[in-house]
PDB file of N, CA and C in Angstrom:
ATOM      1  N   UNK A   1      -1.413   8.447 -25.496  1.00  0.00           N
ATOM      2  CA  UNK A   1      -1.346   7.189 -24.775  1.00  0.00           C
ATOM      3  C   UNK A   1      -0.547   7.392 -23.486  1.00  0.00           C
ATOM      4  N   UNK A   2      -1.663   6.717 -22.214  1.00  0.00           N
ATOM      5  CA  UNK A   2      -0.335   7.069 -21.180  1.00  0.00           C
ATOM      6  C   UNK A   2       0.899   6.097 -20.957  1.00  0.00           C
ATOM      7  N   UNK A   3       1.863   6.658 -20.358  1.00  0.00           N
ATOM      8  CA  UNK A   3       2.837   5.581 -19.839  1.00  0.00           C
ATOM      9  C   UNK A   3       2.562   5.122 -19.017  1.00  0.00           C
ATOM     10  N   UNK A   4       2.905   3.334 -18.895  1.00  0.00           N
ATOM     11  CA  UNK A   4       3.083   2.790 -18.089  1.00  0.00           C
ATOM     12  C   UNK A   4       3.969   2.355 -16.936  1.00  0.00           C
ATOM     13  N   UNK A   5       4.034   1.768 -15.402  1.00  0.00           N
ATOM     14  CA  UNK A   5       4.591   2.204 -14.827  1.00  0.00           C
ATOM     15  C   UNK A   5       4.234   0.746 -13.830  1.00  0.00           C
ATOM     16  N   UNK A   6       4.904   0.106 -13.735  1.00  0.00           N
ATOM     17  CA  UNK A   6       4.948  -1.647 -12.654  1.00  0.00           C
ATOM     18  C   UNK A   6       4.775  -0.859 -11.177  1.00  0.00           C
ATOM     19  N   UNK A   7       3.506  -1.165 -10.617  1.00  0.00           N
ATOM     20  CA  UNK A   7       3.364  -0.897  -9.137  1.00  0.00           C
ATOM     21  C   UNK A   7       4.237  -1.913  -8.430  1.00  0.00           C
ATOM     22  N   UNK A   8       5.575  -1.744  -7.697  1.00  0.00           N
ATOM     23  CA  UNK A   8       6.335  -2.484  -6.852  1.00  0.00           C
ATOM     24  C   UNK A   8       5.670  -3.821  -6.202  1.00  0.00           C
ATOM     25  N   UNK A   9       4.467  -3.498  -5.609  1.00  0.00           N
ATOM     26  CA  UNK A   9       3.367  -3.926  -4.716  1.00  0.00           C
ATOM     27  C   UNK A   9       2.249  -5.333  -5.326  1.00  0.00           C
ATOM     28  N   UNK A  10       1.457  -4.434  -6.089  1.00  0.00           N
ATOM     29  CA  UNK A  10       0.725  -5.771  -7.333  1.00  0.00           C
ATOM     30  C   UNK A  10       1.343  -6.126  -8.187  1.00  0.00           C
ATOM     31  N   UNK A  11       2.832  -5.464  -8.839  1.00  0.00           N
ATOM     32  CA  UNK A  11       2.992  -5.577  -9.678  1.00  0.00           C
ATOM     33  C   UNK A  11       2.066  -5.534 -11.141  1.00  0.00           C
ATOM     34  N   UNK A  12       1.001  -4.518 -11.064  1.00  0.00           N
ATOM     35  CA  UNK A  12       0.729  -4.144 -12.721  1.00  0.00           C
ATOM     36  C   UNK A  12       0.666  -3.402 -13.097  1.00  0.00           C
ATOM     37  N   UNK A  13       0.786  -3.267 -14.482  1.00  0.00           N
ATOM     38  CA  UNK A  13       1.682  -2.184 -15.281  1.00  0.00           C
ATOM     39  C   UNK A  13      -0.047  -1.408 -15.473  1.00  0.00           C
ATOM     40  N   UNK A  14       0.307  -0.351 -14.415  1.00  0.00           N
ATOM     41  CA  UNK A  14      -0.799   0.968 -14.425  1.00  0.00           C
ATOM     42  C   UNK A  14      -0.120   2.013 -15.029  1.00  0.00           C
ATOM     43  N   UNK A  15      -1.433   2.987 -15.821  1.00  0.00           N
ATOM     44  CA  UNK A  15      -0.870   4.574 -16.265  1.00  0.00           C
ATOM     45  C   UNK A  15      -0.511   5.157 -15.119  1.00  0.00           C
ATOM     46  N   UNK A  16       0.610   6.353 -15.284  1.00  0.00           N
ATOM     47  CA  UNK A  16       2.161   6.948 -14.711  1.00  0.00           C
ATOM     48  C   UNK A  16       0.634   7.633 -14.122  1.00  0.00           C
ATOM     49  N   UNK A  17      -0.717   8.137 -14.782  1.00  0.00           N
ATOM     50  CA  UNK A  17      -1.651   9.042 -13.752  1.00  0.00           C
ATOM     51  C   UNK A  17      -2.058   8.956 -12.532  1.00  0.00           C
ATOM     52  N   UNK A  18      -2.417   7.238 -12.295  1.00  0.00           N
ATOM     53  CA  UNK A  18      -2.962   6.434 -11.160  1.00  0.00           C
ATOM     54  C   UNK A  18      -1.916   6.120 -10.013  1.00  0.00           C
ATOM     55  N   UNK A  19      -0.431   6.571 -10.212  1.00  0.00           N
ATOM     56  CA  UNK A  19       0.927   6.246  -9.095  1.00  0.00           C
ATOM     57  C   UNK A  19       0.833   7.253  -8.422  1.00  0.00           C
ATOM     58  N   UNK A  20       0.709   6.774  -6.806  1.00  0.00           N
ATOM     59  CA  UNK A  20       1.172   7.681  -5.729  1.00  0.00           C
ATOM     60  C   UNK A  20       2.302   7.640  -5.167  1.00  0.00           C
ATOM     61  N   UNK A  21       3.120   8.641  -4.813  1.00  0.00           N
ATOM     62  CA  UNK A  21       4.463   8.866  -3.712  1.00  0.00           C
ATOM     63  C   UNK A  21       3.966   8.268  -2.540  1.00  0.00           C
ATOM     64  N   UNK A  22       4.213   6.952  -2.125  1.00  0.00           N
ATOM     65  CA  UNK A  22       3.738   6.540  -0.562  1.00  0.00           C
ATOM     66  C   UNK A  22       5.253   6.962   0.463  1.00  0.00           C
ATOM     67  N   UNK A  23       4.934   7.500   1.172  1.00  0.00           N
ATOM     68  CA  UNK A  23       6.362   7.732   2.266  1.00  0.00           C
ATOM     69  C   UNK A  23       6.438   6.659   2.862  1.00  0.00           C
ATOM     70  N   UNK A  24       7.924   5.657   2.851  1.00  0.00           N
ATOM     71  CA  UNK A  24       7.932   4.691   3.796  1.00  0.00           C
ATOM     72  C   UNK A  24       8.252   4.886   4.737  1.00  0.00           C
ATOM     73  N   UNK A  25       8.855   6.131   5.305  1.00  0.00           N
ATOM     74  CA  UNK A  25       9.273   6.434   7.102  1.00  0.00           C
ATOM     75  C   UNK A  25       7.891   6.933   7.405  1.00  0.00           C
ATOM     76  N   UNK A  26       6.840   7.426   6.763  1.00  0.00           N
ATOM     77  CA  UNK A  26       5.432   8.006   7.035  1.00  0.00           C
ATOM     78  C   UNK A  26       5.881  10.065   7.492  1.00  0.00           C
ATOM     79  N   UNK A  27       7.108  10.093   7.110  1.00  0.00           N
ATOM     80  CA  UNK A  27       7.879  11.720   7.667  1.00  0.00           C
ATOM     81  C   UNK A  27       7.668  12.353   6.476  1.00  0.00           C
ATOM     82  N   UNK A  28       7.209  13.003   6.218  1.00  0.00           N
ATOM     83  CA  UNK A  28       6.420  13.884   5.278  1.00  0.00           C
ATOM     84  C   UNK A  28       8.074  14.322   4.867  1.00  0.00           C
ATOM     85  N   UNK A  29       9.036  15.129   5.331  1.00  0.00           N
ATOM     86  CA  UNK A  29      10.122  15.664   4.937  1.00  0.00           C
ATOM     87  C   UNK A  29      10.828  14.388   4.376  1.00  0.00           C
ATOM     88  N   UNK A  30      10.884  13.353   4.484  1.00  0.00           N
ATOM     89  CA  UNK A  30      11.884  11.957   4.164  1.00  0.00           C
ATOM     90  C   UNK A  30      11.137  11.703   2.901  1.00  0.00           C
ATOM     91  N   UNK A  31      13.148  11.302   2.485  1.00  0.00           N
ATOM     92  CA  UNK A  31      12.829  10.973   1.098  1.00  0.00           C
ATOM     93  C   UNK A  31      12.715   9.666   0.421  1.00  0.00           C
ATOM     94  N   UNK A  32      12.339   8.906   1.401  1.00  0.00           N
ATOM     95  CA  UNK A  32      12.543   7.017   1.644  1.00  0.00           C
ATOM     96  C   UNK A  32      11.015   7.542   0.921  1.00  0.00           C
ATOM     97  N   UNK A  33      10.827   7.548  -0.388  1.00  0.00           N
ATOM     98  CA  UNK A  33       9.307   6.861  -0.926  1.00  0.00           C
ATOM     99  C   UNK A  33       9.496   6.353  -2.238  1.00  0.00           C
ATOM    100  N   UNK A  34       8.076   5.490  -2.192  1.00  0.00           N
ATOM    101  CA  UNK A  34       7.984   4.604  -3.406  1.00  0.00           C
ATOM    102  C   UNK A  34       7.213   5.212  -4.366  1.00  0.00           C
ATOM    103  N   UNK A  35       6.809   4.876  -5.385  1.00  0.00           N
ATOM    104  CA  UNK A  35       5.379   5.427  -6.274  1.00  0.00           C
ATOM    105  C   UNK A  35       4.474   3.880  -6.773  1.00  0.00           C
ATOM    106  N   UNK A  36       3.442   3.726  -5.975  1.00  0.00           N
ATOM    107  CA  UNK A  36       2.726   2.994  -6.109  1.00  0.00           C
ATOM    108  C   UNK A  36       1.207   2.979  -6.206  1.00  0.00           C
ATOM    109  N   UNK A  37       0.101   2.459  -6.995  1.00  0.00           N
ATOM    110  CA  UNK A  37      -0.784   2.459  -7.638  1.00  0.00           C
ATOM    111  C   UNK A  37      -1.863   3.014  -6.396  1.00  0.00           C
ATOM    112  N   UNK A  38      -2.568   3.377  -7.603  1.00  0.00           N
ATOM    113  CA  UNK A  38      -3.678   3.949  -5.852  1.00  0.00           C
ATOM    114  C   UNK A  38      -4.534   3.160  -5.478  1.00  0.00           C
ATOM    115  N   UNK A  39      -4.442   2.024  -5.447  1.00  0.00           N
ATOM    116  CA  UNK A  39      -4.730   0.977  -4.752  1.00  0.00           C
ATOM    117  C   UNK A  39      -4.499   0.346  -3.982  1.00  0.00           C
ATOM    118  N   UNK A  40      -3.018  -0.145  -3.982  1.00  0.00           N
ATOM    119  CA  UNK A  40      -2.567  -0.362  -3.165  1.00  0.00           C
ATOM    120  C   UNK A  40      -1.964   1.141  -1.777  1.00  0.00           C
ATOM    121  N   UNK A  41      -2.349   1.713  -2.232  1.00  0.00           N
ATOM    122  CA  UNK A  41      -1.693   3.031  -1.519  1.00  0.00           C
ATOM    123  C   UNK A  41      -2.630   3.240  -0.878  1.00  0.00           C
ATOM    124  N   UNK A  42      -3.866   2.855  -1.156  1.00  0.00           N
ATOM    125  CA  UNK A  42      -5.698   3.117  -0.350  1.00  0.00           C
ATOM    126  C   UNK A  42      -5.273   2.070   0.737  1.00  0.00           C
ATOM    127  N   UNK A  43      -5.009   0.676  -0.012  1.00  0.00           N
ATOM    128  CA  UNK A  43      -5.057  -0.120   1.211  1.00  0.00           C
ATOM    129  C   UNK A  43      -4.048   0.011   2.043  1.00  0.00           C
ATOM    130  N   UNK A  44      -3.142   0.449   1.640  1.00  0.00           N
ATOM    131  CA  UNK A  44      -1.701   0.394   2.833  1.00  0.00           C
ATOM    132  C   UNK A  44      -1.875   1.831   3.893  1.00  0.00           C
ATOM    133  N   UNK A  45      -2.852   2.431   3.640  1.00  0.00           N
ATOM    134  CA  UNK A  45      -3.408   3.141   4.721  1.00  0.00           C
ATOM    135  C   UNK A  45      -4.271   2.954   5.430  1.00  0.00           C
ATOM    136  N   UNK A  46      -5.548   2.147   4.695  1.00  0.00           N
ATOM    137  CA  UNK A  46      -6.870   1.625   4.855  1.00  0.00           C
ATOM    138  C   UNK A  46      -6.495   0.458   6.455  1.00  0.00           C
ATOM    139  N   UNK A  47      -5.374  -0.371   6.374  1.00  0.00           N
ATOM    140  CA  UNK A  47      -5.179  -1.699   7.027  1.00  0.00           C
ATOM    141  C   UNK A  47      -4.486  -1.057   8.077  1.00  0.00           C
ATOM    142  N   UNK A  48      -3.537  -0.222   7.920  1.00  0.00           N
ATOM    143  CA  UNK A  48      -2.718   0.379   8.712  1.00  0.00           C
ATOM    144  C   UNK A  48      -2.467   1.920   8.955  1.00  0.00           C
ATOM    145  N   UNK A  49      -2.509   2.198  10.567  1.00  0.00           N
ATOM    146  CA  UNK A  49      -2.384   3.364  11.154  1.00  0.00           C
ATOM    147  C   UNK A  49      -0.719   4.173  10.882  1.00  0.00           C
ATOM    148  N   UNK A  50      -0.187   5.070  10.900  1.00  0.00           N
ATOM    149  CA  UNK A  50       0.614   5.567  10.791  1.00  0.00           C
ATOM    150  C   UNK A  50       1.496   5.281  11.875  1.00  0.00           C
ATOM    151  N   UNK A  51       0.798   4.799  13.370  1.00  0.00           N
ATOM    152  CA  UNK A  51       1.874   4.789  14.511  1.00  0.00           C
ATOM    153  C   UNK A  51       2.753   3.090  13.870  1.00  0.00           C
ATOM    154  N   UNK A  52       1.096   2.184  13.116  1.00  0.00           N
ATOM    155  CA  UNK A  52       1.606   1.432  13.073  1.00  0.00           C
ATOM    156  C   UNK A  52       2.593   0.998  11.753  1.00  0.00           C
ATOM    157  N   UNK A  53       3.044   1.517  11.080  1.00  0.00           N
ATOM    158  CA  UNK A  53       3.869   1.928   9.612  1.00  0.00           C
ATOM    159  C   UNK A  53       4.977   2.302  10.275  1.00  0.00           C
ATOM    160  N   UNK A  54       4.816   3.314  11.358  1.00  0.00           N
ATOM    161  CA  UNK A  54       6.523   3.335  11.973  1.00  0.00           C
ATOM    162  C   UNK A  54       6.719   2.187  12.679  1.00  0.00           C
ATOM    163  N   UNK A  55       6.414   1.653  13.442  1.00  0.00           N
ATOM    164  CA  UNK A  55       6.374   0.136  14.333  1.00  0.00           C
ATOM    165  C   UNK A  55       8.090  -0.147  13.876  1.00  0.00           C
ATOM    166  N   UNK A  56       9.022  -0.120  14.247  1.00  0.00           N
ATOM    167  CA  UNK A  56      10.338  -1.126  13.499  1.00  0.00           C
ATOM    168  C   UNK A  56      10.058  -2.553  13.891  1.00  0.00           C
ATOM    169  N   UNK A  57       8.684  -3.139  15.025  1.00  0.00           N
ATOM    170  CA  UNK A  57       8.852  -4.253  15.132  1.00  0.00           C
ATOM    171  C   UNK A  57       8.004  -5.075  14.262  1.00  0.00           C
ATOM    172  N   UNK A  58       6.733  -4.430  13.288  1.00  0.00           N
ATOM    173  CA  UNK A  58       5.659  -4.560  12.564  1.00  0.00           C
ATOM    174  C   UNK A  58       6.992  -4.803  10.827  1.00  0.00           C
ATOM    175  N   UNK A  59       7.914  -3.994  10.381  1.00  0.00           N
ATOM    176  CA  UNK A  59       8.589  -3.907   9.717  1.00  0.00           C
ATOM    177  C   UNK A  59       7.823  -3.872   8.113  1.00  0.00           C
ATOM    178  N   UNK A  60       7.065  -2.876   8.241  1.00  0.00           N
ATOM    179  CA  UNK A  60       5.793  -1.958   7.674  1.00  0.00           C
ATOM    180  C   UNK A  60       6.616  -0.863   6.705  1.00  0.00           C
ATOM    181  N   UNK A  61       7.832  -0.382   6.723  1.00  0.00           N
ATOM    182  CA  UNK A  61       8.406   0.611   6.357  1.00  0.00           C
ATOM    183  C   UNK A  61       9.283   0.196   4.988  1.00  0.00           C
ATOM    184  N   UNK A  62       8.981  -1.237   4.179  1.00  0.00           N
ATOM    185  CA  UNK A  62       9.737  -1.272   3.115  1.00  0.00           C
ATOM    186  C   UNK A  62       8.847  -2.245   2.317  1.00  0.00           C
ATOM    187  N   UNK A  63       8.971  -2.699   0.974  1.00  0.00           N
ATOM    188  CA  UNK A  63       7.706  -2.903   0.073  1.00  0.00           C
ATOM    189  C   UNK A  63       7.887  -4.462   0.464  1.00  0.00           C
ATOM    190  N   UNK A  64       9.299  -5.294   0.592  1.00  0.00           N
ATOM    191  CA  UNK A  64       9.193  -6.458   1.030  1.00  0.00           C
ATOM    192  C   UNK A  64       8.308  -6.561   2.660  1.00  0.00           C
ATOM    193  N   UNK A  65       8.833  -5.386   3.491  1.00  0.00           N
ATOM    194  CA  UNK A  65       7.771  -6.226   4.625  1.00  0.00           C
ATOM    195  C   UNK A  65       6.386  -5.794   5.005  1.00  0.00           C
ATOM    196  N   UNK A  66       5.739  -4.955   3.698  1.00  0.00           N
ATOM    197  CA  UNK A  66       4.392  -4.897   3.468  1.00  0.00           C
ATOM    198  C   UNK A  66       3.926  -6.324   2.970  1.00  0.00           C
ATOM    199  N   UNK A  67       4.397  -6.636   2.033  1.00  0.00           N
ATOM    200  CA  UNK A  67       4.533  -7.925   1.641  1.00  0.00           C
ATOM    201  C   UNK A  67       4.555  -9.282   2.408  1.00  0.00           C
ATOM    202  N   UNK A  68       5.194  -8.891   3.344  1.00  0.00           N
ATOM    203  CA  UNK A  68       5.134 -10.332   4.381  1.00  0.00           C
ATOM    204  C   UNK A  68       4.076 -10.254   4.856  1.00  0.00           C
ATOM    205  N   UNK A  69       3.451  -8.836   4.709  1.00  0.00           N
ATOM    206  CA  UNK A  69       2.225  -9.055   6.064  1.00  0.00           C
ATOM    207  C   UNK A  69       1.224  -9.900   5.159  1.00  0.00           C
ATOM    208  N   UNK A  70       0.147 -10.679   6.222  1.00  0.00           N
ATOM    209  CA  UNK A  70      -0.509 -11.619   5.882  1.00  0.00           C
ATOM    210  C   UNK A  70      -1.414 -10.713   4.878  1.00  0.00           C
ATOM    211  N   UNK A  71      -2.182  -9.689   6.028  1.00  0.00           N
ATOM    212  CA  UNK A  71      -3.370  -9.149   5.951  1.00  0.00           C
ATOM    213  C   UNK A  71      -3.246  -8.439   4.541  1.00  0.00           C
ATOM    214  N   UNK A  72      -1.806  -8.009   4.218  1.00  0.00           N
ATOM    215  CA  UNK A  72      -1.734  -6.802   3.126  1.00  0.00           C
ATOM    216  C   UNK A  72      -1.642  -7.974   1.964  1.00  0.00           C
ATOM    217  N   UNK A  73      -0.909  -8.703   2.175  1.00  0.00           N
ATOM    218  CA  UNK A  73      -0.714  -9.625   0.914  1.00  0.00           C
ATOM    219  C   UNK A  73      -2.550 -10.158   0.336  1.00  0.00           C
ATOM    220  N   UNK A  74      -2.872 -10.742   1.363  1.00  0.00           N
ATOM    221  CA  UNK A  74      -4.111 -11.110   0.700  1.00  0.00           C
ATOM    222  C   UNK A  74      -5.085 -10.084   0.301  1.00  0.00           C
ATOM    223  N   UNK A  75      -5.175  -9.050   0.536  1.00  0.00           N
ATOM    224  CA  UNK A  75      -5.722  -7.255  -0.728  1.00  0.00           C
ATOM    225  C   UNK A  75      -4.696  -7.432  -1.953  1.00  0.00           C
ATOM    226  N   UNK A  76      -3.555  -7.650  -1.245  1.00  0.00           N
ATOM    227  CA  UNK A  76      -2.419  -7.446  -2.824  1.00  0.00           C
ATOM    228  C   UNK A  76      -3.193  -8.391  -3.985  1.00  0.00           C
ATOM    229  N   UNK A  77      -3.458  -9.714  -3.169  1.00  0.00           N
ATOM    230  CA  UNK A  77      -3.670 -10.294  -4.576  1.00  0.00           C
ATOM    231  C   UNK A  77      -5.221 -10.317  -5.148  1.00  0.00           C
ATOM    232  N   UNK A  78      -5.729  -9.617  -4.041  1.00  0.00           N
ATOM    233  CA  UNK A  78      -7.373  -9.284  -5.015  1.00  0.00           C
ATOM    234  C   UNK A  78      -7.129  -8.196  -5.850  1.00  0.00           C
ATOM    235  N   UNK A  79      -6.126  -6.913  -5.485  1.00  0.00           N
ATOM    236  CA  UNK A  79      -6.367  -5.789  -6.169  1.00  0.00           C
ATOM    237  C   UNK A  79      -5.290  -5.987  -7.689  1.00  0.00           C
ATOM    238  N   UNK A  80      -5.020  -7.177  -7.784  1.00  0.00           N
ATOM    239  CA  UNK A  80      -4.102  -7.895  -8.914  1.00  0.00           C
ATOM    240  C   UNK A  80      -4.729  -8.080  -9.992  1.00  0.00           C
ATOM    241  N   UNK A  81      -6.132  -8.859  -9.387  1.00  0.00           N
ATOM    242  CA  UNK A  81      -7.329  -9.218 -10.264  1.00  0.00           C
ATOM    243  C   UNK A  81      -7.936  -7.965 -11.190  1.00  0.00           C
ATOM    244  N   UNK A  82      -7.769  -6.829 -10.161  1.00  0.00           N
ATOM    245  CA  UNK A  82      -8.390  -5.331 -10.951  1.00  0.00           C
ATOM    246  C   UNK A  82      -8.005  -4.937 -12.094  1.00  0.00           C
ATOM    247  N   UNK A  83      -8.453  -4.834 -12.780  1.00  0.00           N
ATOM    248  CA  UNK A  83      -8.051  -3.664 -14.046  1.00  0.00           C
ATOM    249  C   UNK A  83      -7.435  -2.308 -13.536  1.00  0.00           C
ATOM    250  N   UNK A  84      -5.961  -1.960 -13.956  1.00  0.00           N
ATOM    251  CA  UNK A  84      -5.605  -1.005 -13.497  1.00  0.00           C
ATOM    252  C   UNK A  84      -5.881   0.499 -13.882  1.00  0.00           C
ATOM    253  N   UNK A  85      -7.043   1.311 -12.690  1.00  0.00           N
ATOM    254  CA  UNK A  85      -7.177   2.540 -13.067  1.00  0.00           C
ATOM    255  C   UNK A  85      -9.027   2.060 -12.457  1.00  0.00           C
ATOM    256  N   UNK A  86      -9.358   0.771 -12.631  1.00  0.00           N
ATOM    257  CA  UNK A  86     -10.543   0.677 -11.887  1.00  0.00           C
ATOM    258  C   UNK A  86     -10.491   1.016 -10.092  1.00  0.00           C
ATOM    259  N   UNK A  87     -11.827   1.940  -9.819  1.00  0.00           N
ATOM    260  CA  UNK A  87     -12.013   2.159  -8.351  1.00  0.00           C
ATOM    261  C   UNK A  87     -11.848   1.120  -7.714  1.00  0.00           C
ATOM    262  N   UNK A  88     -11.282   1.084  -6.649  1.00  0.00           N
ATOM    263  CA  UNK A  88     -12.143  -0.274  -5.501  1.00  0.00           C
ATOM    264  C   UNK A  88     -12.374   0.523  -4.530  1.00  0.00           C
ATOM    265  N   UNK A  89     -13.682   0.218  -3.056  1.00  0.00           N
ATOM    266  CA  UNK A  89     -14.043   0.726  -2.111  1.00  0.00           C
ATOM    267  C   UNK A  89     -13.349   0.173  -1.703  1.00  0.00           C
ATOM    268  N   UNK A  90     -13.065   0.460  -0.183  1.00  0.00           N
ATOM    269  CA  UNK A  90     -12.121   0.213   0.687  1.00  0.00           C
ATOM    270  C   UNK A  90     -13.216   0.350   2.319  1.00  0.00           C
ATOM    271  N   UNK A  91     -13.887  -0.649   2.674  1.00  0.00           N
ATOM    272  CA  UNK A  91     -14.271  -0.272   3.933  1.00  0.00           C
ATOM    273  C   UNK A  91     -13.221   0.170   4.990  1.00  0.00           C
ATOM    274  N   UNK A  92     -13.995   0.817   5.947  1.00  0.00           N
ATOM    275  CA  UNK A  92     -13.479   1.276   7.482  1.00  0.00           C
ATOM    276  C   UNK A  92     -12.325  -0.055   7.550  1.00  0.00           C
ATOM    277  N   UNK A  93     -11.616   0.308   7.576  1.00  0.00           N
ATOM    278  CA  UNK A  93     -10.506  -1.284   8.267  1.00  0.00           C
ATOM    279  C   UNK A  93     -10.897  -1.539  10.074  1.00  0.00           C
ATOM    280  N   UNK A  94     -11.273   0.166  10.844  1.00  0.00           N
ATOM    281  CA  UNK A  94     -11.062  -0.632  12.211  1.00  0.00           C
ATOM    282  C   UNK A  94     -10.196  -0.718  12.716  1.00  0.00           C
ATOM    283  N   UNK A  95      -9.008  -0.055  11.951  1.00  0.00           N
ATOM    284  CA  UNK A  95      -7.920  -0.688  12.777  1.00  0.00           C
ATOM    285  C   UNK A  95      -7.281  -0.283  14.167  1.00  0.00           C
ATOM    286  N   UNK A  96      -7.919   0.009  15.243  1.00  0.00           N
ATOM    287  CA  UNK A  96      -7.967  -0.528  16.591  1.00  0.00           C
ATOM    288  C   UNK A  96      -7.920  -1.728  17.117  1.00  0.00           C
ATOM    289  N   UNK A  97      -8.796  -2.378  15.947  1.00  0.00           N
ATOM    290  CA  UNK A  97      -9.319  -3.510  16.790  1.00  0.00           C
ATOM    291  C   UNK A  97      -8.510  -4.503  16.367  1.00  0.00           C
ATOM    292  N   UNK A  98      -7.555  -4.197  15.558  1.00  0.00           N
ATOM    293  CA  UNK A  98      -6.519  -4.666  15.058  1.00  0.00           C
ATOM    294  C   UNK A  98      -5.027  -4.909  15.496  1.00  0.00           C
ATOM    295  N   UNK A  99      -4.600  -4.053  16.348  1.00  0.00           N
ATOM    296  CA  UNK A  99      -3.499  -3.481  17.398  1.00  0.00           C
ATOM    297  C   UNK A  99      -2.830  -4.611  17.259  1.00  0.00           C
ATOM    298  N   UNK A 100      -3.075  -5.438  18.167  1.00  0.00           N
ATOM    299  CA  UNK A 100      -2.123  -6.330  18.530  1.00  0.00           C
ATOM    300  C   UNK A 100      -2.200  -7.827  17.704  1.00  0.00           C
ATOM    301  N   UNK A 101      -3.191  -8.027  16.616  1.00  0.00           N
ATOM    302  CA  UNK A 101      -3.093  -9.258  15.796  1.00  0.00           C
ATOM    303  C   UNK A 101      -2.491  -9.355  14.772  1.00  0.00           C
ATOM    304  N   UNK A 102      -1.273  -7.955  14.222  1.00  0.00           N
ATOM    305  CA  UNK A 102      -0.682  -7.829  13.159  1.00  0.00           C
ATOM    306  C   UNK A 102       0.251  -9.065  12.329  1.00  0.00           C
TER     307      UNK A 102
END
């Protein structure tokens, strides 16, 4: 049986198999990371670019102000609905075209 493990993010209790190390400085050497479901870890790349994850004015770099964001919250609470360990696709986000409506 696997262990379970509360994604910070959706909050549901997924197997310890399906948790990713997300870096919150996005610095591969930094040790600021979380372990969160691969779902939310699809989308928190999927919505957002890496320049924009460092942003300090976006405030992208901690699980509360992923959370504030509009765009991420409303995936948070569809991928809530999921059964944890089910796929979801993730279209192209686009996010260019996104830049400045964060």
């Amino acid at each position: 049986m696997n262990d379970l493990t509360q994604c910070p993010l959706c909050k549901r209790e997924c197997p310890e198999r399906i948790m990713q190390r997300h870096h919150l400085d996005t610095v591969r050497e930094s040790d600021k990371t979380v372990k969160i479901c691969r779902e939310c870890h699809k989308t928190v790349h999927g919505l957002f670019s890496n320049r924009m994850l460092r942003n300090p004015e976006l405030n992208l770099n901690t699980v509360d102000g992923l959370l504030s964001n509009e765009r991420f919250y409303k995936a948070v609470k569809f991928i809530r609905k999921l059964n944890p360990g089910e796929r979801m696709r993730m279209r192209d986000s686009n996010k260019k075209k996104y830049r400045g409506r964060i």
